[in-house]
PDBML (XML) file of the C-alpha atoms, coordinates in Angstrom:
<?xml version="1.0" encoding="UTF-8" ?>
<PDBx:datablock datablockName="MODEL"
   xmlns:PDBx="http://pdbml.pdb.org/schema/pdbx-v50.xsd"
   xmlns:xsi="http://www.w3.org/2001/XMLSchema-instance"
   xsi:schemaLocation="http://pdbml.pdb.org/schema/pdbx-v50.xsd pdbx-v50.xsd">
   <PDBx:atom_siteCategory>
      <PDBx:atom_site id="1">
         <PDBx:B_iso_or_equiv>0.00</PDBx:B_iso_or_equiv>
         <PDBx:Cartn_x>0.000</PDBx:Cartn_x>
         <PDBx:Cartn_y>0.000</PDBx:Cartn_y>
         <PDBx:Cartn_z>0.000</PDBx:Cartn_z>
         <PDBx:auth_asym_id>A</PDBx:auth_asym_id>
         <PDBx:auth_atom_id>CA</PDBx:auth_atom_id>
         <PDBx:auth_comp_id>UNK</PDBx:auth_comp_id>
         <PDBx:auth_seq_id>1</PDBx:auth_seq_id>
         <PDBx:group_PDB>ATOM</PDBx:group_PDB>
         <PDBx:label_alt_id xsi:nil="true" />
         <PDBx:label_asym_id>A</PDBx:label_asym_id>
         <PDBx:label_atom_id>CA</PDBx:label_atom_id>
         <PDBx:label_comp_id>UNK</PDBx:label_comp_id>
         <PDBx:label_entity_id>1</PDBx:label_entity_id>
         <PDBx:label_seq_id>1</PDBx:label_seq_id>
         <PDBx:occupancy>1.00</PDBx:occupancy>
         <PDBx:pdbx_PDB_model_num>1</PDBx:pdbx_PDB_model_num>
         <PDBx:type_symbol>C</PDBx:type_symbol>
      </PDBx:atom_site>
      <PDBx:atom_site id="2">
         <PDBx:B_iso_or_equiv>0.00</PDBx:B_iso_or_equiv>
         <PDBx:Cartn_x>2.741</PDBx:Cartn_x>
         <PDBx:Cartn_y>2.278</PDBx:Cartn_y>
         <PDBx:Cartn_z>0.716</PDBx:Cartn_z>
         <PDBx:auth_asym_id>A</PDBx:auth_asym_id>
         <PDBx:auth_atom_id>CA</PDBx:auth_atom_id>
         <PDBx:auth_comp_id>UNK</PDBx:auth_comp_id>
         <PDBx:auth_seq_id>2</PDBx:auth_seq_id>
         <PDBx:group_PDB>ATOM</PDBx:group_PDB>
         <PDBx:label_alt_id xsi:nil="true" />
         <PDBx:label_asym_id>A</PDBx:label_asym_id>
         <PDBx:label_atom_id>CA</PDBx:label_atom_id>
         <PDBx:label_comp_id>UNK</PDBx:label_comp_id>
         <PDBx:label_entity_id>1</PDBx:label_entity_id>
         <PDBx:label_seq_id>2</PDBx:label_seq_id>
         <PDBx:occupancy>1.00</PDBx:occupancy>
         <PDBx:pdbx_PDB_model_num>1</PDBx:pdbx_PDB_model_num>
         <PDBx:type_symbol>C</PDBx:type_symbol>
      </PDBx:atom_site>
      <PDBx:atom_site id="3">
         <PDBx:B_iso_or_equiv>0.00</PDBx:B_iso_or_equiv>
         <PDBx:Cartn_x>4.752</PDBx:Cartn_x>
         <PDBx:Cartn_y>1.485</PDBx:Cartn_y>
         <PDBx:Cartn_z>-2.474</PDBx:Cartn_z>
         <PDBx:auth_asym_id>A</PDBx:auth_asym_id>
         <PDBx:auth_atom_id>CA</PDBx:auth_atom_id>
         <PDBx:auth_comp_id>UNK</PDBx:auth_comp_id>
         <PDBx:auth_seq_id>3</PDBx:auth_seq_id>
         <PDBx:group_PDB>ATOM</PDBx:group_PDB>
         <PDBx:label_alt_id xsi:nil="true" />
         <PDBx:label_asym_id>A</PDBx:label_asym_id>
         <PDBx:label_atom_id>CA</PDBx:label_atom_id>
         <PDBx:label_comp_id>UNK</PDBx:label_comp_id>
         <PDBx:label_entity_id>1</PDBx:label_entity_id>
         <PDBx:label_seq_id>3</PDBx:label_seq_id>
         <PDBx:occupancy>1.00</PDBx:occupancy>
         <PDBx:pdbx_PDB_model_num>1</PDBx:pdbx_PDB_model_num>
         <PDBx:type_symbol>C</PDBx:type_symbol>
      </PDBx:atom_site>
      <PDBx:atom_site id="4">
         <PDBx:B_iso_or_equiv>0.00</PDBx:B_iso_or_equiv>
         <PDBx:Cartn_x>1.392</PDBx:Cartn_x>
         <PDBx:Cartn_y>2.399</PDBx:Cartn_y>
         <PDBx:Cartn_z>-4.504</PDBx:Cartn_z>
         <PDBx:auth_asym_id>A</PDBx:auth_asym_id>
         <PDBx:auth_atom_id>CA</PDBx:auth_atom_id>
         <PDBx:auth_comp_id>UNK</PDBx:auth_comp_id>
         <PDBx:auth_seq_id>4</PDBx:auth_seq_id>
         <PDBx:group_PDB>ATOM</PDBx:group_PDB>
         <PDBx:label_alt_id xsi:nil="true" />
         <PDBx:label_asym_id>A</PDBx:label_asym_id>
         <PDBx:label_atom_id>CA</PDBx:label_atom_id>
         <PDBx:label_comp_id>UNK</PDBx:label_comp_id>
         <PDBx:label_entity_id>1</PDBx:label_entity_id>
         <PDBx:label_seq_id>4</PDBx:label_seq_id>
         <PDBx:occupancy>1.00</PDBx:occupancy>
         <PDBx:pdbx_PDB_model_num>1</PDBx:pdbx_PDB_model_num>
         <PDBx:type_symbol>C</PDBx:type_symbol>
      </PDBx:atom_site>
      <PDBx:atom_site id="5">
         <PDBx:B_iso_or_equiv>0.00</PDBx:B_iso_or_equiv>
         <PDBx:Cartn_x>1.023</PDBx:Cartn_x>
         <PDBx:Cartn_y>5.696</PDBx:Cartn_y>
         <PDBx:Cartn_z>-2.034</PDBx:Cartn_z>
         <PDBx:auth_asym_id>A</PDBx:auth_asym_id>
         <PDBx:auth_atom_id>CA</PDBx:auth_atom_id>
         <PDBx:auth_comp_id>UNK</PDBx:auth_comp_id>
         <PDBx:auth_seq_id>5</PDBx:auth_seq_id>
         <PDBx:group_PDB>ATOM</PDBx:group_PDB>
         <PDBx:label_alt_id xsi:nil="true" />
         <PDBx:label_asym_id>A</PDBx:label_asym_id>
         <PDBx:label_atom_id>CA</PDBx:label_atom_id>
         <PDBx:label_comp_id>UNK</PDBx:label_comp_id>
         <PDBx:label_entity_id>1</PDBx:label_entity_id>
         <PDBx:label_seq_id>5</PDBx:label_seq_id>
         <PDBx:occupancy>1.00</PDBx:occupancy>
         <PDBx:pdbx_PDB_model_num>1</PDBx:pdbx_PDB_model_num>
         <PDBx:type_symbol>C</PDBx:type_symbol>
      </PDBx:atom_site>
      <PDBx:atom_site id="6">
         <PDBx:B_iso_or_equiv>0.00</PDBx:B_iso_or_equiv>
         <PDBx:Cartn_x>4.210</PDBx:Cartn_x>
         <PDBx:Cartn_y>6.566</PDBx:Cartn_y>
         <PDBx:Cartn_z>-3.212</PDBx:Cartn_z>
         <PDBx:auth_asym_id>A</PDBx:auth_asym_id>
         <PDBx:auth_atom_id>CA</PDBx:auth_atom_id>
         <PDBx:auth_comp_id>UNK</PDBx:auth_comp_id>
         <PDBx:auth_seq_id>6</PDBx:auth_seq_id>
         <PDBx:group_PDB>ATOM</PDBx:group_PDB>
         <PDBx:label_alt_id xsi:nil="true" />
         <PDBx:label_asym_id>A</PDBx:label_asym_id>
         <PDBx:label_atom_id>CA</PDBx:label_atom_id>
         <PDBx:label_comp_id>UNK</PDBx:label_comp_id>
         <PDBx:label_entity_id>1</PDBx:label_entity_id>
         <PDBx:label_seq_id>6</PDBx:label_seq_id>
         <PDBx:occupancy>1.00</PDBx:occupancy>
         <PDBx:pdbx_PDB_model_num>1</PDBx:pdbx_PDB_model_num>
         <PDBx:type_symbol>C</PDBx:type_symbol>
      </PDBx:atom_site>
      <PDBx:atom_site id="7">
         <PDBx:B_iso_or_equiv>0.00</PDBx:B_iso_or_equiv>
         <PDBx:Cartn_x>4.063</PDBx:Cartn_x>
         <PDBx:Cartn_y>5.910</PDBx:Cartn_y>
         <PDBx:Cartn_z>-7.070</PDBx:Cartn_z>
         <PDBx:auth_asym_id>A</PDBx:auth_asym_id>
         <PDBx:auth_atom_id>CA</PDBx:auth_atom_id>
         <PDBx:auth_comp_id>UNK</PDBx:auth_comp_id>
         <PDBx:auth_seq_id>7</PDBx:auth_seq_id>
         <PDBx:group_PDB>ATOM</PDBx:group_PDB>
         <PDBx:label_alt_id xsi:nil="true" />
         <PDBx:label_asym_id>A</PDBx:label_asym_id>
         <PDBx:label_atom_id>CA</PDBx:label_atom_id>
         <PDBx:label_comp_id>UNK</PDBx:label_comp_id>
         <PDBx:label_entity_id>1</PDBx:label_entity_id>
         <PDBx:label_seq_id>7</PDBx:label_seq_id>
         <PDBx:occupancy>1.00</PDBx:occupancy>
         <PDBx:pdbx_PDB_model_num>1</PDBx:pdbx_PDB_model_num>
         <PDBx:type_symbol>C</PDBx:type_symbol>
      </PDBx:atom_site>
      <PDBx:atom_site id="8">
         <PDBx:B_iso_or_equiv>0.00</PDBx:B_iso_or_equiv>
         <PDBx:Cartn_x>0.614</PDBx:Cartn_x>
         <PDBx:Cartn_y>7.577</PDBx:Cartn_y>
         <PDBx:Cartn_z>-7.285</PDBx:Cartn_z>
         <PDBx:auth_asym_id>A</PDBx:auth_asym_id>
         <PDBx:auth_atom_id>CA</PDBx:auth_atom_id>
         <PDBx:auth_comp_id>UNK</PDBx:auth_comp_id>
         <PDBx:auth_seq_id>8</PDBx:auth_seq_id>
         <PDBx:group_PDB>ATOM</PDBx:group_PDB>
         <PDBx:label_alt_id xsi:nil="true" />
         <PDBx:label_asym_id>A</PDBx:label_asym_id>
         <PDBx:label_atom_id>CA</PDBx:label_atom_id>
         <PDBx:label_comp_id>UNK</PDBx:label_comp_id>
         <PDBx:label_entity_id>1</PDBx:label_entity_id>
         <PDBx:label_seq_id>8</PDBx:label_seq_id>
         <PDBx:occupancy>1.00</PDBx:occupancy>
         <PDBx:pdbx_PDB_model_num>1</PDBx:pdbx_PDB_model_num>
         <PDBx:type_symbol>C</PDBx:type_symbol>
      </PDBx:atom_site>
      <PDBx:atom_site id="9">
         <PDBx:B_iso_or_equiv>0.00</PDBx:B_iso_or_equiv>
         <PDBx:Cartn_x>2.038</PDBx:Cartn_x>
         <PDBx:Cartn_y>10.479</PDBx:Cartn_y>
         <PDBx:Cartn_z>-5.315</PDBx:Cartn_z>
         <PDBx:auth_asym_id>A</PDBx:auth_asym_id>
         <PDBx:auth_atom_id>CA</PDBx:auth_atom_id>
         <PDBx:auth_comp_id>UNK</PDBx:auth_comp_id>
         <PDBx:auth_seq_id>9</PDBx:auth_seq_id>
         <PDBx:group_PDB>ATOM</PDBx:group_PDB>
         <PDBx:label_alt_id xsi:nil="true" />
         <PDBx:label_asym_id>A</PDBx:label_asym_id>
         <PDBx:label_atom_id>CA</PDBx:label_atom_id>
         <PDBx:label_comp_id>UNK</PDBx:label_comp_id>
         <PDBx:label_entity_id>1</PDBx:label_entity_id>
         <PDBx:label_seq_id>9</PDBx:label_seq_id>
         <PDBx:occupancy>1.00</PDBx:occupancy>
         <PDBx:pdbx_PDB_model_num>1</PDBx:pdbx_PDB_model_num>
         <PDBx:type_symbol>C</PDBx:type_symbol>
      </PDBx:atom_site>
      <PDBx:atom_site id="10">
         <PDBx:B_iso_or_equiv>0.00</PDBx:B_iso_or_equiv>
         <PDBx:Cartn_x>4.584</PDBx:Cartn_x>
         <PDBx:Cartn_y>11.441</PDBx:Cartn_y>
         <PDBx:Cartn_z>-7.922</PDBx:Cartn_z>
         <PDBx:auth_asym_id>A</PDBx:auth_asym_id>
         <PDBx:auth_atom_id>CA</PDBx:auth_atom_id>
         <PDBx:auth_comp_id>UNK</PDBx:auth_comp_id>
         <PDBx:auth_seq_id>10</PDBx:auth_seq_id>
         <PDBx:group_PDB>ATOM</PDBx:group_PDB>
         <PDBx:label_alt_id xsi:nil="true" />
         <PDBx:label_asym_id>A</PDBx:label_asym_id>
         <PDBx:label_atom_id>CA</PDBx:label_atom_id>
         <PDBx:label_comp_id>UNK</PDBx:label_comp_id>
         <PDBx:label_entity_id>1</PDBx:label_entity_id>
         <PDBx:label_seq_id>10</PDBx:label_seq_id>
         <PDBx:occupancy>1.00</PDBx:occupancy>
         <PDBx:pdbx_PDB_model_num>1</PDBx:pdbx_PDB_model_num>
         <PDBx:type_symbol>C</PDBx:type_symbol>
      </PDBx:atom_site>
      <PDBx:atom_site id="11">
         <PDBx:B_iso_or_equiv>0.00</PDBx:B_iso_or_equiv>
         <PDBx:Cartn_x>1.730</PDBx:Cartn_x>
         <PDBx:Cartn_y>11.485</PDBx:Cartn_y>
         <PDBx:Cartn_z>-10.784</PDBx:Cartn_z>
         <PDBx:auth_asym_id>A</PDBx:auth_asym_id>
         <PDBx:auth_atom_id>CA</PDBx:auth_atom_id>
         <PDBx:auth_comp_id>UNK</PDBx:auth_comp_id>
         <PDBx:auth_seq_id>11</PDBx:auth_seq_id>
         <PDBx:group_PDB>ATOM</PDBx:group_PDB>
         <PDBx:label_alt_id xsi:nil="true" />
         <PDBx:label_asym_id>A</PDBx:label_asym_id>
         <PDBx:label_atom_id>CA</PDBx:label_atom_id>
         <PDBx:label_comp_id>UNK</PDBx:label_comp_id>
         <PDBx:label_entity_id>1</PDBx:label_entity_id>
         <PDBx:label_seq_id>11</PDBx:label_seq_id>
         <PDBx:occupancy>1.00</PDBx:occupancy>
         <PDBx:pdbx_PDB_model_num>1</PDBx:pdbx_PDB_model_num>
         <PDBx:type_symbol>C</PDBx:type_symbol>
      </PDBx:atom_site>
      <PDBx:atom_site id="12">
         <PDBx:B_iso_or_equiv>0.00</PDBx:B_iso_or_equiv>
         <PDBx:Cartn_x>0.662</PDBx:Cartn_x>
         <PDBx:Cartn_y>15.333</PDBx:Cartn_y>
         <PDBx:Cartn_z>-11.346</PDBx:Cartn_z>
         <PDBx:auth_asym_id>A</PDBx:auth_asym_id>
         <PDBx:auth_atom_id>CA</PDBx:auth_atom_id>
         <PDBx:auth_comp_id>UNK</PDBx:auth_comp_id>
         <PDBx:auth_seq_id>12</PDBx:auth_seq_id>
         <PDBx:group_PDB>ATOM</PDBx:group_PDB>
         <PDBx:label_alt_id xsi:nil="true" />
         <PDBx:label_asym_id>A</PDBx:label_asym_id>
         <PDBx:label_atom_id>CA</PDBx:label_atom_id>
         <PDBx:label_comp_id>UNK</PDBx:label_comp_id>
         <PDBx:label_entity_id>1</PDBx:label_entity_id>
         <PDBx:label_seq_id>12</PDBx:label_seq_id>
         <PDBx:occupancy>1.00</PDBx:occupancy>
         <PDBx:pdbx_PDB_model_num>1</PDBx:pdbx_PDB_model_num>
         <PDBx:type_symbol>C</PDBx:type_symbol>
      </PDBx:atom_site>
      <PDBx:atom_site id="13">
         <PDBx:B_iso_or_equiv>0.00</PDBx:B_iso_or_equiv>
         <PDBx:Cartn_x>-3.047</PDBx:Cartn_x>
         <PDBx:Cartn_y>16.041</PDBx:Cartn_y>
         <PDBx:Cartn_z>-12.738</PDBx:Cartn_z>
         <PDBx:auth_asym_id>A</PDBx:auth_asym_id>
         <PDBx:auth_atom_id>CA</PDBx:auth_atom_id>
         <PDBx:auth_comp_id>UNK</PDBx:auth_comp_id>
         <PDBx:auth_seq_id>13</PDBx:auth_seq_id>
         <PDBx:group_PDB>ATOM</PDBx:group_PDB>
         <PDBx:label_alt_id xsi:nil="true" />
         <PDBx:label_asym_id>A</PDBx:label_asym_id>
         <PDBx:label_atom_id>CA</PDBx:label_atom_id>
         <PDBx:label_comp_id>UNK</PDBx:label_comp_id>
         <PDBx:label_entity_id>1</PDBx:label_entity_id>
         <PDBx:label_seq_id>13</PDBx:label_seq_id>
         <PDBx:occupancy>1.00</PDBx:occupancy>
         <PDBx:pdbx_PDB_model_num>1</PDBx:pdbx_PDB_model_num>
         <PDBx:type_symbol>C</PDBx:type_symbol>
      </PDBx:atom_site>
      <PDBx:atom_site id="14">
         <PDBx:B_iso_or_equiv>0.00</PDBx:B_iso_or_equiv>
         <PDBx:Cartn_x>-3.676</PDBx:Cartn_x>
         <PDBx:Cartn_y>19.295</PDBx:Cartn_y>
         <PDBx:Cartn_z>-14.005</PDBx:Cartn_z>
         <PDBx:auth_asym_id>A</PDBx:auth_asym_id>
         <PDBx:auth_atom_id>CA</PDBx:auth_atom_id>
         <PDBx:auth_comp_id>UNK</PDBx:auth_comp_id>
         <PDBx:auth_seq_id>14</PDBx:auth_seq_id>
         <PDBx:group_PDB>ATOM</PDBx:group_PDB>
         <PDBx:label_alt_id xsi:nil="true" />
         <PDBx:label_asym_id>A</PDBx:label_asym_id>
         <PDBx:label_atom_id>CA</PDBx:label_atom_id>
         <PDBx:label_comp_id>UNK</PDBx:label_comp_id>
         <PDBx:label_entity_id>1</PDBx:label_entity_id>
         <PDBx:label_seq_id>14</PDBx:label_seq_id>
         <PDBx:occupancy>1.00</PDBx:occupancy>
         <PDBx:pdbx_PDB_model_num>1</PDBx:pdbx_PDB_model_num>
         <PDBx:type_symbol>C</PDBx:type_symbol>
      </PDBx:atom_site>
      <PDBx:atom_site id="15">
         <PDBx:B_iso_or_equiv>0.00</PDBx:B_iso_or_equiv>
         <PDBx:Cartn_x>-7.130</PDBx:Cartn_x>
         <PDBx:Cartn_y>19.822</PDBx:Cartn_y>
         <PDBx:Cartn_z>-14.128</PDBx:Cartn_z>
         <PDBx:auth_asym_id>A</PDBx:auth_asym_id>
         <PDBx:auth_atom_id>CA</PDBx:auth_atom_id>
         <PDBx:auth_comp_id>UNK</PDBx:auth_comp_id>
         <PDBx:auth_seq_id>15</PDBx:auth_seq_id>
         <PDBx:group_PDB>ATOM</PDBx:group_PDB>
         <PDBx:label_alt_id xsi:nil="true" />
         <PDBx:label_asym_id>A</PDBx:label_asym_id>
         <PDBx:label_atom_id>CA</PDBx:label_atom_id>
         <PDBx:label_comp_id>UNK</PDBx:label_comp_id>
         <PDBx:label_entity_id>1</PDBx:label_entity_id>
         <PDBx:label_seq_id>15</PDBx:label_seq_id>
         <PDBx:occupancy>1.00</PDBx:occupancy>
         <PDBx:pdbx_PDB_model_num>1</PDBx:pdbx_PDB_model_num>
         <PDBx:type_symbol>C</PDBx:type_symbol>
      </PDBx:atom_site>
      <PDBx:atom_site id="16">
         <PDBx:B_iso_or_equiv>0.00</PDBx:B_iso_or_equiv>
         <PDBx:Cartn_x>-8.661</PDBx:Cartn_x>
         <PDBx:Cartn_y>22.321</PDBx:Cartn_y>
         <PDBx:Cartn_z>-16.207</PDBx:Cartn_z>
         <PDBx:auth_asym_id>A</PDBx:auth_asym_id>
         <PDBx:auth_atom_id>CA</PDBx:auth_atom_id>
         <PDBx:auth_comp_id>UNK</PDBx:auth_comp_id>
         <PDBx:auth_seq_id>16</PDBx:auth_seq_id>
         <PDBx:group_PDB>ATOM</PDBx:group_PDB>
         <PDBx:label_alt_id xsi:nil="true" />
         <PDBx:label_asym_id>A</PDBx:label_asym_id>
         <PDBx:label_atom_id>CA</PDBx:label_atom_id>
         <PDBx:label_comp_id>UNK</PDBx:label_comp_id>
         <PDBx:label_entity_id>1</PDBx:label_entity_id>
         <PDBx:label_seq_id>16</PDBx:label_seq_id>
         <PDBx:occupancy>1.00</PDBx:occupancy>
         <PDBx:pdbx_PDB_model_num>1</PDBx:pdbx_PDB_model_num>
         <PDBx:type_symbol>C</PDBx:type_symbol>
      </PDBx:atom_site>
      <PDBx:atom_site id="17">
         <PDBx:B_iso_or_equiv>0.00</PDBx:B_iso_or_equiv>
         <PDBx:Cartn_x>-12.225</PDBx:Cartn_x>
         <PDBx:Cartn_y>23.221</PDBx:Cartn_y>
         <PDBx:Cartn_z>-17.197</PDBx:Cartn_z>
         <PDBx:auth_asym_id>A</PDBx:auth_asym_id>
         <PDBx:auth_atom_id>CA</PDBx:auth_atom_id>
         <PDBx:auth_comp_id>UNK</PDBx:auth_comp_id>
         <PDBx:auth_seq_id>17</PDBx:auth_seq_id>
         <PDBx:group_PDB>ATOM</PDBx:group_PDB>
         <PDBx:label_alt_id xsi:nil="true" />
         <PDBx:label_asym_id>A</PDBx:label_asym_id>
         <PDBx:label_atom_id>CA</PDBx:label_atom_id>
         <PDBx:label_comp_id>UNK</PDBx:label_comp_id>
         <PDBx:label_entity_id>1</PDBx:label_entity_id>
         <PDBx:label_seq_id>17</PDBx:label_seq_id>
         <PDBx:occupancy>1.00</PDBx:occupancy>
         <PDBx:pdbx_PDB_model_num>1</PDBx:pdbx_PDB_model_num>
         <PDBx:type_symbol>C</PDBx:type_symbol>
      </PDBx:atom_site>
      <PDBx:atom_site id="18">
         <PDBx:B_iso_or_equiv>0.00</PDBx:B_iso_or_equiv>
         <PDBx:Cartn_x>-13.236</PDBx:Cartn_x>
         <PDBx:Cartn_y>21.191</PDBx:Cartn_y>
         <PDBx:Cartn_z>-21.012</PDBx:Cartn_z>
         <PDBx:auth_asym_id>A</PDBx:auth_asym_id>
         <PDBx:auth_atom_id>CA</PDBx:auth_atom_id>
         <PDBx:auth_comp_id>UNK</PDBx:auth_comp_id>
         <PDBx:auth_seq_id>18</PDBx:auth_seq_id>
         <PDBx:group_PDB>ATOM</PDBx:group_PDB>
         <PDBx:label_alt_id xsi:nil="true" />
         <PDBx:label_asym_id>A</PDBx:label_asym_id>
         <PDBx:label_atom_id>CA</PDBx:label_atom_id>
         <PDBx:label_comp_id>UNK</PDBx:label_comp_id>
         <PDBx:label_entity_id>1</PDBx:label_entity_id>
         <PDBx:label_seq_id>18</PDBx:label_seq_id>
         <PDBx:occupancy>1.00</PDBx:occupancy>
         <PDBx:pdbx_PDB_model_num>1</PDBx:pdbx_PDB_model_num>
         <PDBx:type_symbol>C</PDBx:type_symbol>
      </PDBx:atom_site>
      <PDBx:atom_site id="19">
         <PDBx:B_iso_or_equiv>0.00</PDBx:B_iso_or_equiv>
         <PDBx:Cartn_x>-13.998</PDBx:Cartn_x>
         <PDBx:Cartn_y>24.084</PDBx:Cartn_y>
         <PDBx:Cartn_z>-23.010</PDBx:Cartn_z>
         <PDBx:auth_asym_id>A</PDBx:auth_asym_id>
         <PDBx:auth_atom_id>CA</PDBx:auth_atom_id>
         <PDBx:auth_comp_id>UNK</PDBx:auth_comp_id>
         <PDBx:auth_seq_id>19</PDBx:auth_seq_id>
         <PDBx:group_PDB>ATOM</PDBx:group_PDB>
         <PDBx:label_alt_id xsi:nil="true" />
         <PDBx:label_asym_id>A</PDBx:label_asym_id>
         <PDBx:label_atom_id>CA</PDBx:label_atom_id>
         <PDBx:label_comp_id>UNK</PDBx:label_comp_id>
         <PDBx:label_entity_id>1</PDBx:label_entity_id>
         <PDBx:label_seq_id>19</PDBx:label_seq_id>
         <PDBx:occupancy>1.00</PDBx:occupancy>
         <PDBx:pdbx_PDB_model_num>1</PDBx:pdbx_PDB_model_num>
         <PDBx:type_symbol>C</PDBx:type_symbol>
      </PDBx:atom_site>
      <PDBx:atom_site id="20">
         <PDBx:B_iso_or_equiv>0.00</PDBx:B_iso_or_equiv>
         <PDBx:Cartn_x>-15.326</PDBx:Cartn_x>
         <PDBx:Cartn_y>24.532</PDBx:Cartn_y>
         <PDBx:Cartn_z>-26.496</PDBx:Cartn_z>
         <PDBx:auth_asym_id>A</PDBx:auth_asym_id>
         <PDBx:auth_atom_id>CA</PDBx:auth_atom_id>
         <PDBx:auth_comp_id>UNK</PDBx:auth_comp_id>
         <PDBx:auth_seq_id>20</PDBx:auth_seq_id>
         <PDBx:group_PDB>ATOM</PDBx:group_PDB>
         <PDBx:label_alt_id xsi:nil="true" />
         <PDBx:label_asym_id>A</PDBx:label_asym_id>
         <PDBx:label_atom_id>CA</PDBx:label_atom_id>
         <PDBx:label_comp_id>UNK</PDBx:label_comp_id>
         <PDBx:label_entity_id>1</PDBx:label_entity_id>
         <PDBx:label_seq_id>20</PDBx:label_seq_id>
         <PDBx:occupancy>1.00</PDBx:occupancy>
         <PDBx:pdbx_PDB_model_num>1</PDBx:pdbx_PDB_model_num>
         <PDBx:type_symbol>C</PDBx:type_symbol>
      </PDBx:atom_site>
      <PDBx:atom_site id="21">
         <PDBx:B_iso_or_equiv>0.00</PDBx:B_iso_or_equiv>
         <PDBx:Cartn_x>-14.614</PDBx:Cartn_x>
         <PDBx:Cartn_y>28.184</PDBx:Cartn_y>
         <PDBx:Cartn_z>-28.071</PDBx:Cartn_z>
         <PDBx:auth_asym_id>A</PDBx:auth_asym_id>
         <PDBx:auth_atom_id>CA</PDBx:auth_atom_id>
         <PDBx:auth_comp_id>UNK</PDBx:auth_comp_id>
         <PDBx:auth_seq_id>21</PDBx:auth_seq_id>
         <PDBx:group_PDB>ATOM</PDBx:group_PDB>
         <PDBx:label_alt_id xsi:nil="true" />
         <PDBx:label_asym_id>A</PDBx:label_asym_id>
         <PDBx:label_atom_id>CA</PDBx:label_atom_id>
         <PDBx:label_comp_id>UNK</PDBx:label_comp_id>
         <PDBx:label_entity_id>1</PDBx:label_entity_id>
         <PDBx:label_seq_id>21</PDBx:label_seq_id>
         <PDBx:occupancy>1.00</PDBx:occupancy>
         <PDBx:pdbx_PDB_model_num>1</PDBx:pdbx_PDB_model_num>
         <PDBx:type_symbol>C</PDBx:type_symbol>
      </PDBx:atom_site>
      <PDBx:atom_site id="22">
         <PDBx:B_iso_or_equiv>0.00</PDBx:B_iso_or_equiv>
         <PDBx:Cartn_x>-16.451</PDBx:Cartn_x>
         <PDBx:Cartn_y>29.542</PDBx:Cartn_y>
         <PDBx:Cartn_z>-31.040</PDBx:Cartn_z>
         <PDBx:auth_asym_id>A</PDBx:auth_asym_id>
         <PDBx:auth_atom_id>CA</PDBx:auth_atom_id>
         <PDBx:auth_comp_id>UNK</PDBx:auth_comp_id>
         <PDBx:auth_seq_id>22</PDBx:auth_seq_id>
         <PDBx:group_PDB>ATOM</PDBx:group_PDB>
         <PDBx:label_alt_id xsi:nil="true" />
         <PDBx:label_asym_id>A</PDBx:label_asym_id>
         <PDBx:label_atom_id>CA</PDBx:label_atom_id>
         <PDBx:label_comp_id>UNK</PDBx:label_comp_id>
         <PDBx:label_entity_id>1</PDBx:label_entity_id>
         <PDBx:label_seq_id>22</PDBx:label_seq_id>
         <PDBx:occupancy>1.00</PDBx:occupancy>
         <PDBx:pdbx_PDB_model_num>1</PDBx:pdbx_PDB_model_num>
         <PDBx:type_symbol>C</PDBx:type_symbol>
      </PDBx:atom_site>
      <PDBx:atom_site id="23">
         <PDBx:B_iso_or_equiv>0.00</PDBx:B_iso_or_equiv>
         <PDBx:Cartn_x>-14.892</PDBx:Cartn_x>
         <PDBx:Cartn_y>29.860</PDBx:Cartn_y>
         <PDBx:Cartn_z>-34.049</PDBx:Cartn_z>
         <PDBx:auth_asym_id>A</PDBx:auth_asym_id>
         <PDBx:auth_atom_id>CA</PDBx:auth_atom_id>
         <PDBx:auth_comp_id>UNK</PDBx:auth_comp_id>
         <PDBx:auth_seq_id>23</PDBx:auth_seq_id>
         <PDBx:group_PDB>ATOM</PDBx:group_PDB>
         <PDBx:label_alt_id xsi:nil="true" />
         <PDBx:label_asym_id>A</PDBx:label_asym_id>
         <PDBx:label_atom_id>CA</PDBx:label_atom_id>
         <PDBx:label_comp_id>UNK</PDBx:label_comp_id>
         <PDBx:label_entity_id>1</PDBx:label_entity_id>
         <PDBx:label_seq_id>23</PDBx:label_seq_id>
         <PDBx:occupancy>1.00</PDBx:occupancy>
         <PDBx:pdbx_PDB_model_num>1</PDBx:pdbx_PDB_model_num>
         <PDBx:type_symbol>C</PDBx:type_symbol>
      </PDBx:atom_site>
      <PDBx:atom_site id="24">
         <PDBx:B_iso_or_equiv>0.00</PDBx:B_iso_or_equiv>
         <PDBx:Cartn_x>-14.420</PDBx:Cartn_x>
         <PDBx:Cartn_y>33.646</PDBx:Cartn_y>
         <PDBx:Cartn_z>-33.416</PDBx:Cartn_z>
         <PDBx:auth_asym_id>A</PDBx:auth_asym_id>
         <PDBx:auth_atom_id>CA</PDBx:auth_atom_id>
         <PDBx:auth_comp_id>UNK</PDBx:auth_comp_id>
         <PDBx:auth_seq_id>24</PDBx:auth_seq_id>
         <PDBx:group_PDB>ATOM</PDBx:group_PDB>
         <PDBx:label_alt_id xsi:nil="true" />
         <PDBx:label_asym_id>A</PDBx:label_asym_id>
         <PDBx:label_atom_id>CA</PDBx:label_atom_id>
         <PDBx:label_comp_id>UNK</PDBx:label_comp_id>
         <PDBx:label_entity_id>1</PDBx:label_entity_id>
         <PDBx:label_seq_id>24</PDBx:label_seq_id>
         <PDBx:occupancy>1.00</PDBx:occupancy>
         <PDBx:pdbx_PDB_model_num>1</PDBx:pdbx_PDB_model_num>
         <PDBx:type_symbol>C</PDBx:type_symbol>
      </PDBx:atom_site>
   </PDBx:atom_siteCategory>
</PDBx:datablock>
């Protein structure tokens, strides 16, 4: 459990808002 604590600790998510612009 610790060795997966650790590996998912170095994965970085940047989460951003899904967005759709116009064509303008």
């Amino acid at each position: 459990t610790l060795m997966f604590g650790q590996r998912a600790k170095t994965i970085k998510n940047t989460a951003s808002v899904n967005l759709e612009l116009t064509a303008e």
